[in-house]
N, C-alpha and C. Protein backbone atom coordinates (compact mmCIF):
# COMPACT_ATOMS: atom_id res chain seq x y z
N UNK A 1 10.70 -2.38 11.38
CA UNK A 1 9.63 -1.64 10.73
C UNK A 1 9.24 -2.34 9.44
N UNK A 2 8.05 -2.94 9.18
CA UNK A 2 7.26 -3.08 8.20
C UNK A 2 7.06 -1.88 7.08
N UNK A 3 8.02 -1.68 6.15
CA UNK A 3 7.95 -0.49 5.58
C UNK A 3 7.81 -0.26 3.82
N UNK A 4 6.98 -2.03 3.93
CA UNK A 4 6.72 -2.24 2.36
C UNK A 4 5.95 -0.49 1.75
N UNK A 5 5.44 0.23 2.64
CA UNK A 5 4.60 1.20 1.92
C UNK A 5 5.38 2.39 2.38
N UNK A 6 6.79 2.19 2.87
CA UNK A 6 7.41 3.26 3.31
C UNK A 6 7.46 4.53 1.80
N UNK A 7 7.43 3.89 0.60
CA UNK A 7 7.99 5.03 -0.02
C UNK A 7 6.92 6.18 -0.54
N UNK A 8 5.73 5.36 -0.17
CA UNK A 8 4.48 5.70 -0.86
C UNK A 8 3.99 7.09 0.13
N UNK A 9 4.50 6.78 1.31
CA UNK A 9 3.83 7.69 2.67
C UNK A 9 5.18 8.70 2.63
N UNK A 10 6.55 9.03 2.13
CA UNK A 10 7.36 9.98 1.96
C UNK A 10 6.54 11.06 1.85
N UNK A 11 6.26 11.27 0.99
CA UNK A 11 5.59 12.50 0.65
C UNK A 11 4.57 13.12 1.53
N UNK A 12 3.76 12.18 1.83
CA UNK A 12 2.98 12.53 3.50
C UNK A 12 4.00 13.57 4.75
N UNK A 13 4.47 12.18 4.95
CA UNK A 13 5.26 12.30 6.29
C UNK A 13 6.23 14.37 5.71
N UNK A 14 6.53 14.08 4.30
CA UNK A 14 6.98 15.83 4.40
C UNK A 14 6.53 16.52 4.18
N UNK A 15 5.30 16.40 3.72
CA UNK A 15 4.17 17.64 3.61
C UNK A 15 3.60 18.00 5.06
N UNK A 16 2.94 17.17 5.39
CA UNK A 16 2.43 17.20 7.11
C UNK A 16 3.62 17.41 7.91
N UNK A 17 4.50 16.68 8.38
CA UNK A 17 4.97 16.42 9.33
C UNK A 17 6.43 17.03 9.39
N UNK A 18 6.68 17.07 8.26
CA UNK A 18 8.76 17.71 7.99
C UNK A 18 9.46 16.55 8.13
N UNK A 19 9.11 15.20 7.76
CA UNK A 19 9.63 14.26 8.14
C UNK A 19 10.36 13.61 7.10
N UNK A 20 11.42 13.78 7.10
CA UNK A 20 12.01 12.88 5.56
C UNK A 20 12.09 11.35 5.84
N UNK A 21 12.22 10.37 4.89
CA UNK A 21 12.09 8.92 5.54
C UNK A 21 13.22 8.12 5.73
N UNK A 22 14.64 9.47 5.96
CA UNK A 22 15.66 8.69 6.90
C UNK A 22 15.08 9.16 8.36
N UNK A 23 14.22 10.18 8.79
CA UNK A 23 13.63 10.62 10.19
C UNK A 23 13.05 9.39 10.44
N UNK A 24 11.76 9.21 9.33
CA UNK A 24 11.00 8.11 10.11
C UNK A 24 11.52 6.88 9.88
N UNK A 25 12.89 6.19 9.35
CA UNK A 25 13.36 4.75 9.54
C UNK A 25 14.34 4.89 10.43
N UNK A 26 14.71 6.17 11.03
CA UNK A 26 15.59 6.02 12.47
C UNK A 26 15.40 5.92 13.72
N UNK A 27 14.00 5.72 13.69
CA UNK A 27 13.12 5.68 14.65
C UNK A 27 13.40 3.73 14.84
N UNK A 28 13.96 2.74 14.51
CA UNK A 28 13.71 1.72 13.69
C UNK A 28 14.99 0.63 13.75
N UNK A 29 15.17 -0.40 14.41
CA UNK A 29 16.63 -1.03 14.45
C UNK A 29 16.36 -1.43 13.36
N UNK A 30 15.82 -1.77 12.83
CA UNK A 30 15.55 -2.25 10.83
C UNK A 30 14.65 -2.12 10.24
N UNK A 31 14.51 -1.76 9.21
CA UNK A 31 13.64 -1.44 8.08
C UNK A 31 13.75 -2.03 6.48
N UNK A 32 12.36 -2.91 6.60
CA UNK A 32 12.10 -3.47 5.45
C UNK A 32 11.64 -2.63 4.38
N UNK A 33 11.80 -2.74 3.25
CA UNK A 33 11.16 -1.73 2.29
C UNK A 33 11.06 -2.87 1.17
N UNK A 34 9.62 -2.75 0.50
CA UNK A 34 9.04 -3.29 -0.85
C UNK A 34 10.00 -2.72 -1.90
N UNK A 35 10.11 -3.63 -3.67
CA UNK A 35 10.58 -2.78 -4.02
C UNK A 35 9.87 -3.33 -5.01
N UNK A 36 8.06 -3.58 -5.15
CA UNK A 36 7.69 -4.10 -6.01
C UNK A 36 6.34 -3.05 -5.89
N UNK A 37 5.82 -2.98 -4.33
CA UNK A 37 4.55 -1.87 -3.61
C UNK A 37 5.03 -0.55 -4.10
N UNK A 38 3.95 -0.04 -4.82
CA UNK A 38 3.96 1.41 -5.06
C UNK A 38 5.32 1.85 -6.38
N UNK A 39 6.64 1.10 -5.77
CA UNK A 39 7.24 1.34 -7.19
C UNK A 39 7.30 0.23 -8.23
N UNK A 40 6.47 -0.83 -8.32
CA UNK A 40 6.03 -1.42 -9.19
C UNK A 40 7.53 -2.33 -9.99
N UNK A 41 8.85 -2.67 -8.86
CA UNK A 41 9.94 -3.91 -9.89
C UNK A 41 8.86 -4.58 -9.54
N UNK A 42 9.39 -5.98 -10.39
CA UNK A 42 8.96 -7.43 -10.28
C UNK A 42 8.77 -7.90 -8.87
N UNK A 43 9.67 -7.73 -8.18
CA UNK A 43 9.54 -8.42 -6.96
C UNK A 43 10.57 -7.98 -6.10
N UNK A 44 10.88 -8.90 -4.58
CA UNK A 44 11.74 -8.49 -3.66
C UNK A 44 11.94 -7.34 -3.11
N UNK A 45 12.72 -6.86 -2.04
CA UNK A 45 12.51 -6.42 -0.73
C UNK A 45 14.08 -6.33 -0.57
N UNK A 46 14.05 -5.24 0.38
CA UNK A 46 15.21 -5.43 1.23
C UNK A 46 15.18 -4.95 2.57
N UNK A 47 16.41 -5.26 3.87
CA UNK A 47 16.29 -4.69 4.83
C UNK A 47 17.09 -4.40 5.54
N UNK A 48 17.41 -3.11 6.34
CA UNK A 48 18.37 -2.47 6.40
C UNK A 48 18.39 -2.54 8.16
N UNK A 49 19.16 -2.56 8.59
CA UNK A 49 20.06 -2.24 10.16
C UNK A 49 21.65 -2.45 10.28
N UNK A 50 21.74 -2.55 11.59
CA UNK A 50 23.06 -2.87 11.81
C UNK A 50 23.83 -4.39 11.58
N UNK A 51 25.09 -3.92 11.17
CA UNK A 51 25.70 -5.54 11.01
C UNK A 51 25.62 -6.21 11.23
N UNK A 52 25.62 -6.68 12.88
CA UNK A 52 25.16 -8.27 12.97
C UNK A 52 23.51 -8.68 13.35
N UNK A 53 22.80 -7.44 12.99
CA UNK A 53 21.29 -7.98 12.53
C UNK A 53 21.01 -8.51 11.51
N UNK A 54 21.69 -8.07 9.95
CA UNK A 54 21.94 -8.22 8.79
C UNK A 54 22.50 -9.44 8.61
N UNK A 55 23.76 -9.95 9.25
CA UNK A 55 24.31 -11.14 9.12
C UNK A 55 23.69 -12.04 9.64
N UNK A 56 22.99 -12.32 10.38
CA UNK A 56 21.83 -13.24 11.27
C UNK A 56 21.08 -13.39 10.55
N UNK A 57 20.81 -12.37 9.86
CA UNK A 57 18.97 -12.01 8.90
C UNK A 57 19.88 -13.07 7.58
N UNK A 58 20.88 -12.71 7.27
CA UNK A 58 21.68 -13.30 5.34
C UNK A 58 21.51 -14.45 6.00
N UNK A 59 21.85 -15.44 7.55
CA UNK A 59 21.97 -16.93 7.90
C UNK A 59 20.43 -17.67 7.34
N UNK A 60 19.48 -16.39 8.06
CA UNK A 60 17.94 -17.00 7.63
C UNK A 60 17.50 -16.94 5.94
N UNK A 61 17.65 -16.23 5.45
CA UNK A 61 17.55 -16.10 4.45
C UNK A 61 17.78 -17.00 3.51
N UNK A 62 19.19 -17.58 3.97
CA UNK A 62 19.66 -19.19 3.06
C UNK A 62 19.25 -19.96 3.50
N UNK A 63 18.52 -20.16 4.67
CA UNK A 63 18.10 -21.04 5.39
C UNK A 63 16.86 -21.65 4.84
N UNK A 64 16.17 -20.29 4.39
CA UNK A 64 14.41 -20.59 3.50
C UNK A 64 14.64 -20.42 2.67
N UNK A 65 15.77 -19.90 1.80
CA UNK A 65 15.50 -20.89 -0.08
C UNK A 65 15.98 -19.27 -0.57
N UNK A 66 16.27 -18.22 0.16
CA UNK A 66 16.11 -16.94 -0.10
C UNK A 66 17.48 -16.67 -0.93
N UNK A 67 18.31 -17.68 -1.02
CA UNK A 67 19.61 -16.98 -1.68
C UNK A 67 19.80 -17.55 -3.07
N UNK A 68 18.91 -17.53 -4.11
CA UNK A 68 18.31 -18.07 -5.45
C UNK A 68 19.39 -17.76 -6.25
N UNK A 69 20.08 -18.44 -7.49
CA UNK A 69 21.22 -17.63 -8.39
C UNK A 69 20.18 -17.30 -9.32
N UNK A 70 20.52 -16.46 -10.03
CA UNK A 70 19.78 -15.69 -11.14
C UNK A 70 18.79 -14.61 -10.38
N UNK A 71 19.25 -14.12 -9.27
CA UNK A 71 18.29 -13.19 -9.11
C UNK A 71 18.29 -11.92 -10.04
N UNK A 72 19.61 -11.65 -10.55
CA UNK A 72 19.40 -10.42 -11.13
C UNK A 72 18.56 -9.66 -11.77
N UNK A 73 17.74 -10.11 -12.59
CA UNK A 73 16.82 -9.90 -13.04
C UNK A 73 15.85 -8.82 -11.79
N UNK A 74 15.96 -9.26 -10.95
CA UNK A 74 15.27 -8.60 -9.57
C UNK A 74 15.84 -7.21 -9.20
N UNK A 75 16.82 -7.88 -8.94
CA UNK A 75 17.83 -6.53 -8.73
C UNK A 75 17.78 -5.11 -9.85
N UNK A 76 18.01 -5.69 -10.86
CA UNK A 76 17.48 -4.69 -12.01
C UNK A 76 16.48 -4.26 -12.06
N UNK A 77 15.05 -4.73 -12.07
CA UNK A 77 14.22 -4.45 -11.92
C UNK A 77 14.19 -3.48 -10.93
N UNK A 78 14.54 -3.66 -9.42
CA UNK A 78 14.06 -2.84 -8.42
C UNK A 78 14.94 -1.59 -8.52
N UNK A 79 16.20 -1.77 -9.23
CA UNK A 79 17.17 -0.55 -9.68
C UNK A 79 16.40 0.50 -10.48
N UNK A 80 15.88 0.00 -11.70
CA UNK A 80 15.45 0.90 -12.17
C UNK A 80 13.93 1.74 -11.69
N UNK A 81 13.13 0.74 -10.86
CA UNK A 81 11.92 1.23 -10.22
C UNK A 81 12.69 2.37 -9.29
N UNK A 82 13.58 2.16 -8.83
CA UNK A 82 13.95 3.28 -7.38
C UNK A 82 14.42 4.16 -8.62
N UNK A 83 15.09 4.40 -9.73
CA UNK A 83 15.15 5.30 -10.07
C UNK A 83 14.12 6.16 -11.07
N UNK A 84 13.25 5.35 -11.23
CA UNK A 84 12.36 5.98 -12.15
C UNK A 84 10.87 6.61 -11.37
N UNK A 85 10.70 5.61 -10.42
CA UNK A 85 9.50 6.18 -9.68
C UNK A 85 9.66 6.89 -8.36
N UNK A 86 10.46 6.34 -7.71
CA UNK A 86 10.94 7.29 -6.84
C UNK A 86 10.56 8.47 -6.43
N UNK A 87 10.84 9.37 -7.63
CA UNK A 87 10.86 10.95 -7.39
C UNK A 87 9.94 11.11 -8.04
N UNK A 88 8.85 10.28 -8.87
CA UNK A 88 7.49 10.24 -9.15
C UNK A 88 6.49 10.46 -7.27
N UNK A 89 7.12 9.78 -6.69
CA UNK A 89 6.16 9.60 -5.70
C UNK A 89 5.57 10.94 -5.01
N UNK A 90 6.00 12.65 -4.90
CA UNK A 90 5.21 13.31 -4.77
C UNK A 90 4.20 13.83 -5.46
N UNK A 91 4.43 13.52 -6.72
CA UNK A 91 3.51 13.57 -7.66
C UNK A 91 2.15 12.65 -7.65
N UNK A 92 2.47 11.56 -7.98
CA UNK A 92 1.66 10.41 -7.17
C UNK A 92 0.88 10.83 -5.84
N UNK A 93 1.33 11.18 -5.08
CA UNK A 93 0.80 11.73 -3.73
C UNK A 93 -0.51 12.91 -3.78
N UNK A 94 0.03 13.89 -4.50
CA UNK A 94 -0.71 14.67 -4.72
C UNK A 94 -2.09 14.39 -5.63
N UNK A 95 -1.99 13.26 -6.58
CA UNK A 95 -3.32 12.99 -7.43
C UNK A 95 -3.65 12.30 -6.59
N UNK A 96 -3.63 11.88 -5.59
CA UNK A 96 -4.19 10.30 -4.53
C UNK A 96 -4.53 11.64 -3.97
N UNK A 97 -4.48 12.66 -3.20
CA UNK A 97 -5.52 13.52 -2.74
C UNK A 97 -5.90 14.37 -3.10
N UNK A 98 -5.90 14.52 -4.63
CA UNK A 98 -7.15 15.22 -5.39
C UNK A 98 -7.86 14.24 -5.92
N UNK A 99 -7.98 12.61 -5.95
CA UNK A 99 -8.73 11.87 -6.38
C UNK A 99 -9.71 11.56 -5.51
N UNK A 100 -8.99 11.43 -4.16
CA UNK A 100 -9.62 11.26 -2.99
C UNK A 100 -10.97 12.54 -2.78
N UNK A 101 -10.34 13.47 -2.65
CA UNK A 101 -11.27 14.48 -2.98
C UNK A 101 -12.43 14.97 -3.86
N UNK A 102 -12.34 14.95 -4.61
CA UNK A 102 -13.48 14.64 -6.20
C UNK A 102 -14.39 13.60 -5.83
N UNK A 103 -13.76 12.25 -5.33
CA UNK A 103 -14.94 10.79 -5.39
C UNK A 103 -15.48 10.76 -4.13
N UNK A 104 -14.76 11.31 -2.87
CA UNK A 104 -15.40 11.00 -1.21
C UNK A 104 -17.30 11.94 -0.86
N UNK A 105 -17.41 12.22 -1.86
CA UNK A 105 -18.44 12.78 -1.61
C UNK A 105 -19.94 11.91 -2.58
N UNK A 106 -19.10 10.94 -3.27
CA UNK A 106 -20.41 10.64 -4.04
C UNK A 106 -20.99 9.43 -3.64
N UNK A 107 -22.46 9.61 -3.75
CA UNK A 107 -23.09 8.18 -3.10
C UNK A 107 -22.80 7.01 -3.63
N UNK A 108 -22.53 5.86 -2.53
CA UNK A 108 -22.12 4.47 -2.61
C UNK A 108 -20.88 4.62 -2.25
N UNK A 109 -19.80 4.90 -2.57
CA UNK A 109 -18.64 5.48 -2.80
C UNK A 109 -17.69 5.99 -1.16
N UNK A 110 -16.89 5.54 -0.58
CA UNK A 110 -16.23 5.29 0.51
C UNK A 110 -14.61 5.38 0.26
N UNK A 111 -14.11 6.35 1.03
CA UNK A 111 -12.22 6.33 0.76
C UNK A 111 -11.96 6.37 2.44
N UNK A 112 -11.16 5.49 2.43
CA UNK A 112 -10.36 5.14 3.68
C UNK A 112 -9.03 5.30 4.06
N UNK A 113 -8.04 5.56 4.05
CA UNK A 113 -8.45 6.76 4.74
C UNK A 113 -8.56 7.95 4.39
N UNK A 114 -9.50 9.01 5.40
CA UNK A 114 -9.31 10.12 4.65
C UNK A 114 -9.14 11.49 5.50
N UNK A 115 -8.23 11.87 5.34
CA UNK A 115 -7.76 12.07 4.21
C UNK A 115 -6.49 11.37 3.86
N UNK A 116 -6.24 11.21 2.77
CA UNK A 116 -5.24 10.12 2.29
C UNK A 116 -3.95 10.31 2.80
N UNK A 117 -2.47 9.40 3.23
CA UNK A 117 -1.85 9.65 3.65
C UNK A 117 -0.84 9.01 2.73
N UNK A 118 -0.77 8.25 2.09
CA UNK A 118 0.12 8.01 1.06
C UNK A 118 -0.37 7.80 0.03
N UNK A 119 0.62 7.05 -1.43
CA UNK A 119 -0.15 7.10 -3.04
C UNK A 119 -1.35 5.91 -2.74
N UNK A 120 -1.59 5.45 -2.30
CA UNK A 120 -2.46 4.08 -1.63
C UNK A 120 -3.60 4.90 -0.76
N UNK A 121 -4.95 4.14 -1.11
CA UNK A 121 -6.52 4.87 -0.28
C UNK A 121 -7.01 3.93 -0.74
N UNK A 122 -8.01 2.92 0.30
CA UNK A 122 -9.22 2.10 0.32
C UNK A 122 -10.36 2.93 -0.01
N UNK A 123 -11.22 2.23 -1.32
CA UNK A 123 -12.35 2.64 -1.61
C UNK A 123 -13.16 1.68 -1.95
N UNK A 124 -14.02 1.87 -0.79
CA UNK A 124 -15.35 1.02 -0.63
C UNK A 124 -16.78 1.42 -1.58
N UNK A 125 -17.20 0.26 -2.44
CA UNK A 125 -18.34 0.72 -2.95
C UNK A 125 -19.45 -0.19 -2.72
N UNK A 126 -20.21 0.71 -2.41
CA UNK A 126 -22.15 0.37 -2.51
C UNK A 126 -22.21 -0.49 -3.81
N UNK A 127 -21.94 -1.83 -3.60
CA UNK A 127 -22.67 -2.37 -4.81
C UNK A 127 -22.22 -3.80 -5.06
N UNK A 128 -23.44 -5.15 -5.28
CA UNK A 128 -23.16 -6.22 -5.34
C UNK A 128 -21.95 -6.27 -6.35
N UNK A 129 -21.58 -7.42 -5.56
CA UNK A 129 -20.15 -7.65 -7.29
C UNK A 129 -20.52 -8.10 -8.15
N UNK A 130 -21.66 -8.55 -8.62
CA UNK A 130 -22.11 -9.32 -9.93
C UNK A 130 -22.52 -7.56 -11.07
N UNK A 131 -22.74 -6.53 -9.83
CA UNK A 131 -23.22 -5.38 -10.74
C UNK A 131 -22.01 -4.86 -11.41
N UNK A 132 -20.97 -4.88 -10.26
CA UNK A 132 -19.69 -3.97 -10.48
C UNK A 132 -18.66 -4.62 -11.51
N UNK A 133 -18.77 -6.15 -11.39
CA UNK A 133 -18.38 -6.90 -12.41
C UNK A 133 -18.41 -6.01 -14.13
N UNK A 134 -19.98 -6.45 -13.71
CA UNK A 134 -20.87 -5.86 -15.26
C UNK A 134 -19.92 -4.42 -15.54
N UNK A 135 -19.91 -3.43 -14.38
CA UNK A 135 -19.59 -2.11 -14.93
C UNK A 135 -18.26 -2.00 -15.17
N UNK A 136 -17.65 -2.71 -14.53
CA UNK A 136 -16.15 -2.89 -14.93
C UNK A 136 -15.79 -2.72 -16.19
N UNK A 137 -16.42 -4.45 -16.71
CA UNK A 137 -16.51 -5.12 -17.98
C UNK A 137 -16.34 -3.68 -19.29
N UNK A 138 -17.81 -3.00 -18.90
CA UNK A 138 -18.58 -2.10 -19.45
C UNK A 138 -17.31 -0.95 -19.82
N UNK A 139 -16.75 0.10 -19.15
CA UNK A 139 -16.06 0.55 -19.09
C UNK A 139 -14.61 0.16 -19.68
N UNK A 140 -14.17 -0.96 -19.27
CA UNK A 140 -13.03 -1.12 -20.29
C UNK A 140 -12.89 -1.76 -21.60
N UNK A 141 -14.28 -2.23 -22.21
CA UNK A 141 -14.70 -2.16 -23.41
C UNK A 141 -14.36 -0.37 -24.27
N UNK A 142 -15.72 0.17 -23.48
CA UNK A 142 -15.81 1.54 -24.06
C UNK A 142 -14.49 2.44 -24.13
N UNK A 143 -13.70 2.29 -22.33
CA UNK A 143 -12.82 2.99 -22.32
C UNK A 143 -11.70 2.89 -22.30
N UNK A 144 -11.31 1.70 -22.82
CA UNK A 144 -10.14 0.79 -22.66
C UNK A 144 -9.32 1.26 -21.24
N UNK A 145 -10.08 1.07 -20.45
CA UNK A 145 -9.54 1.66 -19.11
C UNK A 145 -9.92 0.39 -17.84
N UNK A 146 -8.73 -0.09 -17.39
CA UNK A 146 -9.27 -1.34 -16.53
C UNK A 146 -8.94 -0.53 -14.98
N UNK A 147 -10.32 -0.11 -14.85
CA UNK A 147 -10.89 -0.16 -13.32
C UNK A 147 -9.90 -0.63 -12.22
N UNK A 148 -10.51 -1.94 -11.94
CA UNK A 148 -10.13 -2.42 -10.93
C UNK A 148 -10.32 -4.69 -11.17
N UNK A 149 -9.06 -4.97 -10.76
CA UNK A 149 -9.86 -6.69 -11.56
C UNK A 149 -10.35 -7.08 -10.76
N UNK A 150 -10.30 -6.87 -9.20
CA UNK A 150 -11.59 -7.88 -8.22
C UNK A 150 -11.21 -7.34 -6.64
N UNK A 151 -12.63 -7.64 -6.09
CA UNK A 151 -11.79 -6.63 -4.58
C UNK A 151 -11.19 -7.13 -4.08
N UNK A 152 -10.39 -6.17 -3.37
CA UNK A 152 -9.64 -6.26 -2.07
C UNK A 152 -10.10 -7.41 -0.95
N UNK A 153 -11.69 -7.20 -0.49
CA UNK A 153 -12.09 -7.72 0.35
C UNK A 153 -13.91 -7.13 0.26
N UNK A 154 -14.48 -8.52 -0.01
CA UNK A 154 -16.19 -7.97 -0.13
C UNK A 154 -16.30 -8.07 1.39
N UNK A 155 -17.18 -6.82 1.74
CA UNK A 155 -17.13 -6.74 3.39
C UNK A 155 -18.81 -7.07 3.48
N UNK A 156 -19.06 -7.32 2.99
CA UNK A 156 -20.99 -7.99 2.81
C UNK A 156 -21.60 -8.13 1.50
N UNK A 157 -22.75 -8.42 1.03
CA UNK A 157 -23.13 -8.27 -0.30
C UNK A 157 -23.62 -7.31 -0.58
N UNK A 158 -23.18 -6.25 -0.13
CA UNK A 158 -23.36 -4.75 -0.94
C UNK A 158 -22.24 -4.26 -1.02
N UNK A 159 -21.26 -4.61 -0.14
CA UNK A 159 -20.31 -3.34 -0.21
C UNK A 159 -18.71 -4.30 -0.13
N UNK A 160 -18.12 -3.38 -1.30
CA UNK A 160 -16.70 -4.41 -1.96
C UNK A 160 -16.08 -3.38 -1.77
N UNK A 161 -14.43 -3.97 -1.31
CA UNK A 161 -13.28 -2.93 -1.36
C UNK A 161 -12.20 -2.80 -2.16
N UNK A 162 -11.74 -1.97 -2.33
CA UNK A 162 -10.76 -2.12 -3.13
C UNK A 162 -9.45 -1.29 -3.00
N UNK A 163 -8.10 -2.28 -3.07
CA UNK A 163 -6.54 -0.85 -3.29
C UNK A 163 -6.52 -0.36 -4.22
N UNK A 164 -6.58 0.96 -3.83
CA UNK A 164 -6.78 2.01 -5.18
C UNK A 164 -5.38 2.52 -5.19
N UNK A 165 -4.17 2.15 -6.19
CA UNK A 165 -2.82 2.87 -6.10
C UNK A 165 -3.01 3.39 -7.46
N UNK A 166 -2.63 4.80 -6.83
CA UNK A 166 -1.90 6.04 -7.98
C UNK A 166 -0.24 5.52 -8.73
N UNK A 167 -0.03 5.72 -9.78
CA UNK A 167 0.58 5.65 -10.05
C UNK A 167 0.78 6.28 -11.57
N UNK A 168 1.53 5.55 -12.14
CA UNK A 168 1.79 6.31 -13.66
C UNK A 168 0.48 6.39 -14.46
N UNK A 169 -0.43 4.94 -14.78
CA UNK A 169 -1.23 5.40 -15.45
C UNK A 169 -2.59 5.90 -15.01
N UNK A 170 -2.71 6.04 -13.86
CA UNK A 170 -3.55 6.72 -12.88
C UNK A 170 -3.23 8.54 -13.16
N UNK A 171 -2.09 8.81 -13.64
CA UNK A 171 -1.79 10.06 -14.09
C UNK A 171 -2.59 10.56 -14.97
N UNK A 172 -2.82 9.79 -15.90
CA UNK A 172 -3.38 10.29 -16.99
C UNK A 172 -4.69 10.37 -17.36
N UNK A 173 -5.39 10.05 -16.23
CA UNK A 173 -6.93 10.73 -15.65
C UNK A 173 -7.09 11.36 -14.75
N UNK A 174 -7.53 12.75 -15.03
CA UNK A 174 -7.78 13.65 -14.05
C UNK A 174 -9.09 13.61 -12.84
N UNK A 175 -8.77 13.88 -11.74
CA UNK A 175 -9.12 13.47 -11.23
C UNK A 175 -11.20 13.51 -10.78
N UNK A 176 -11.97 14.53 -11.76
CA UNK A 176 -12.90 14.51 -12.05
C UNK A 176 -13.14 13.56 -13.13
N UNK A 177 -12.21 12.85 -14.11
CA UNK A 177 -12.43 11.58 -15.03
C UNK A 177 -12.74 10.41 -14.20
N UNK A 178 -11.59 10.45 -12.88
CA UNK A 178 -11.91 9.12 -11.94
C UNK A 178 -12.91 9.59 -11.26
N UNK A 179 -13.67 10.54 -11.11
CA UNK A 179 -14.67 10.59 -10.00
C UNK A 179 -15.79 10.51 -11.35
N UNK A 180 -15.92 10.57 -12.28
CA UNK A 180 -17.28 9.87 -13.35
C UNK A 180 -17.00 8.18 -13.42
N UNK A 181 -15.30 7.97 -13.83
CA UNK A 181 -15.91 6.12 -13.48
C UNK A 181 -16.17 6.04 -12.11
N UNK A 182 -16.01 6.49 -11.15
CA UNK A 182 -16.26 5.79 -9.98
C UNK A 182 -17.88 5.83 -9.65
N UNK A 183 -18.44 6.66 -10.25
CA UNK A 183 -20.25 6.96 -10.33
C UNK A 183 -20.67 6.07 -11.37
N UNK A 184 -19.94 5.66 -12.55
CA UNK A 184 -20.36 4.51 -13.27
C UNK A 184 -20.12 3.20 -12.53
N UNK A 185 -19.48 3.15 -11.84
CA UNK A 185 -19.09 1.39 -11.29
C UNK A 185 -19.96 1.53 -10.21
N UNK A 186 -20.77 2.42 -9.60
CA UNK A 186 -21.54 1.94 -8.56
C UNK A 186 -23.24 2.41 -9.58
N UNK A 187 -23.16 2.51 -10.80
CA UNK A 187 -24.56 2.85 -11.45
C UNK A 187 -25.29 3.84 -10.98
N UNK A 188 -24.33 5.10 -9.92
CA UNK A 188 -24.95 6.17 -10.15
C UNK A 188 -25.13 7.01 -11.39
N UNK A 189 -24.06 6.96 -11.94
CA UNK A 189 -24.35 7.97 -13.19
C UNK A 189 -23.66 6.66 -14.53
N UNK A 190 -24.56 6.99 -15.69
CA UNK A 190 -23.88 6.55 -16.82
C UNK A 190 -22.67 6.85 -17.46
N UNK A 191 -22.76 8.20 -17.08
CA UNK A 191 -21.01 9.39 -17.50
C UNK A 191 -20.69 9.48 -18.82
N UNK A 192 -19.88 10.01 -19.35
CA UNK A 192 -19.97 10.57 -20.59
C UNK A 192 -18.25 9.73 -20.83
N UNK A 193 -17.98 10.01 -22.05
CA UNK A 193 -17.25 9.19 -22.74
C UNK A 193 -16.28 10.48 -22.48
N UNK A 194 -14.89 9.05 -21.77
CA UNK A 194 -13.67 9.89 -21.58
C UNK A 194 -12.62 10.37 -22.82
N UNK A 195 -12.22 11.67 -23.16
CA UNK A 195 -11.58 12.39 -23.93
C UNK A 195 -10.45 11.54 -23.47
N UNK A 196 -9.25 10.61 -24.02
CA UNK A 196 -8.25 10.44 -23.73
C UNK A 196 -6.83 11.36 -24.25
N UNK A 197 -6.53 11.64 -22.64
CA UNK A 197 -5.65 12.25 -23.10
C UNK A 197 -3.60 11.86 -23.64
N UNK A 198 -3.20 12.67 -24.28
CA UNK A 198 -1.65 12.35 -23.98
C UNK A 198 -1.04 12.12 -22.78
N UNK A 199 -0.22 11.30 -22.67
CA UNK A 199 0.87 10.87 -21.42
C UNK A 199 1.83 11.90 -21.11
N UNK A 200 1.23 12.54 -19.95
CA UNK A 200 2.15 13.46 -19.73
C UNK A 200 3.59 13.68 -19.71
């Protein structure tokens, strides 16, 4: 299982489904998990099955350069991400579909999927990138708030995509604040100057 976004879709899988994500990685002779996607360490991964999948997998691993000294730094990193964001992630979950909600209705403006299924939703906008550039720019001047730095994937010259992940400082705009920049970056609306608030 490809499960770099496993931790992000937890909260899904138990709201919908009753599924905790030892259900859905037992489904699974191994499971990879990010530990950089959605909980934001530096880097690296790990992956979990039975013993002599693991020992086969540690042969390859040294094989491509994967057994580095000084990783620690990594390790720490992803230690403290599993413990700090972690149990952020239903929280997270829940503003990814009230954000989703607020912006899927406004013109130019596209969320994929929807309705959202983990802290992660594609949002497609109506608008050359030389404009969205500009509004970017515009906005994190005024609002010291950086948008988005470049798409995902321009799917023609009108319409650019982008990974939209919730996370910590995604918290601290509610989710009618992100649905006024998201009407400023496609030049539907000019919008009014965001009240910044305290960090929750």
């Amino acid at each position: 299982m490809d499960g770099a976004r496993l931790w992000d879709a937890g909260p899904y899988y138990k709201a919908k489904h009753r599924k905790s994500l030892g259900d859905v990685a037992g489904l699974f002779d191994t499971v990879y998990v990010s530990f950089y996607k959605g909980l934001g360490g530096i880097a690296g991964c790990c992956v979990a099955g039975d013993t002599d999948v693991i020992e086969e997998l540690s042969i390859w691993r040294t094989r491509h350069g994967g057994r580095v000294y000084g990783m620690w730094p990594y390790a720490a990193s992803a230690l403290a991400a599993l413990r700090l964001r972690l149990p952020r992630m239903p929280r997270y979950y829940r503003h990814c579909v009230a954000i989703a909600d607020a912006v899927r209705d406004l013109p130019g403006v596209e969320v994929l999927p929807f309705p959202v299924q983990s802290t992660l939703m594609h949002v497609r906008f109506s608008v050359d990138l030389g404009t969205l550039r500009e509004h970017v720019a515009q906005i994190a001047r005024s609002e010291k708030v950086m948008t988005f730095g470049r798409p995902w994937a321009s799917v023609g010259p009108r319409l650019q995509e982008f990974e939209f992940q919730v996370g910590d400082a995604t918290l601290e705009l509610s989710a009618e604040e992100i649905r006024d920049l998201f009407a400023r970056l496609t030049g539907a609306s000019r919008g009014r100057k965001l009240e910044r608030r305290k960090r929750p």
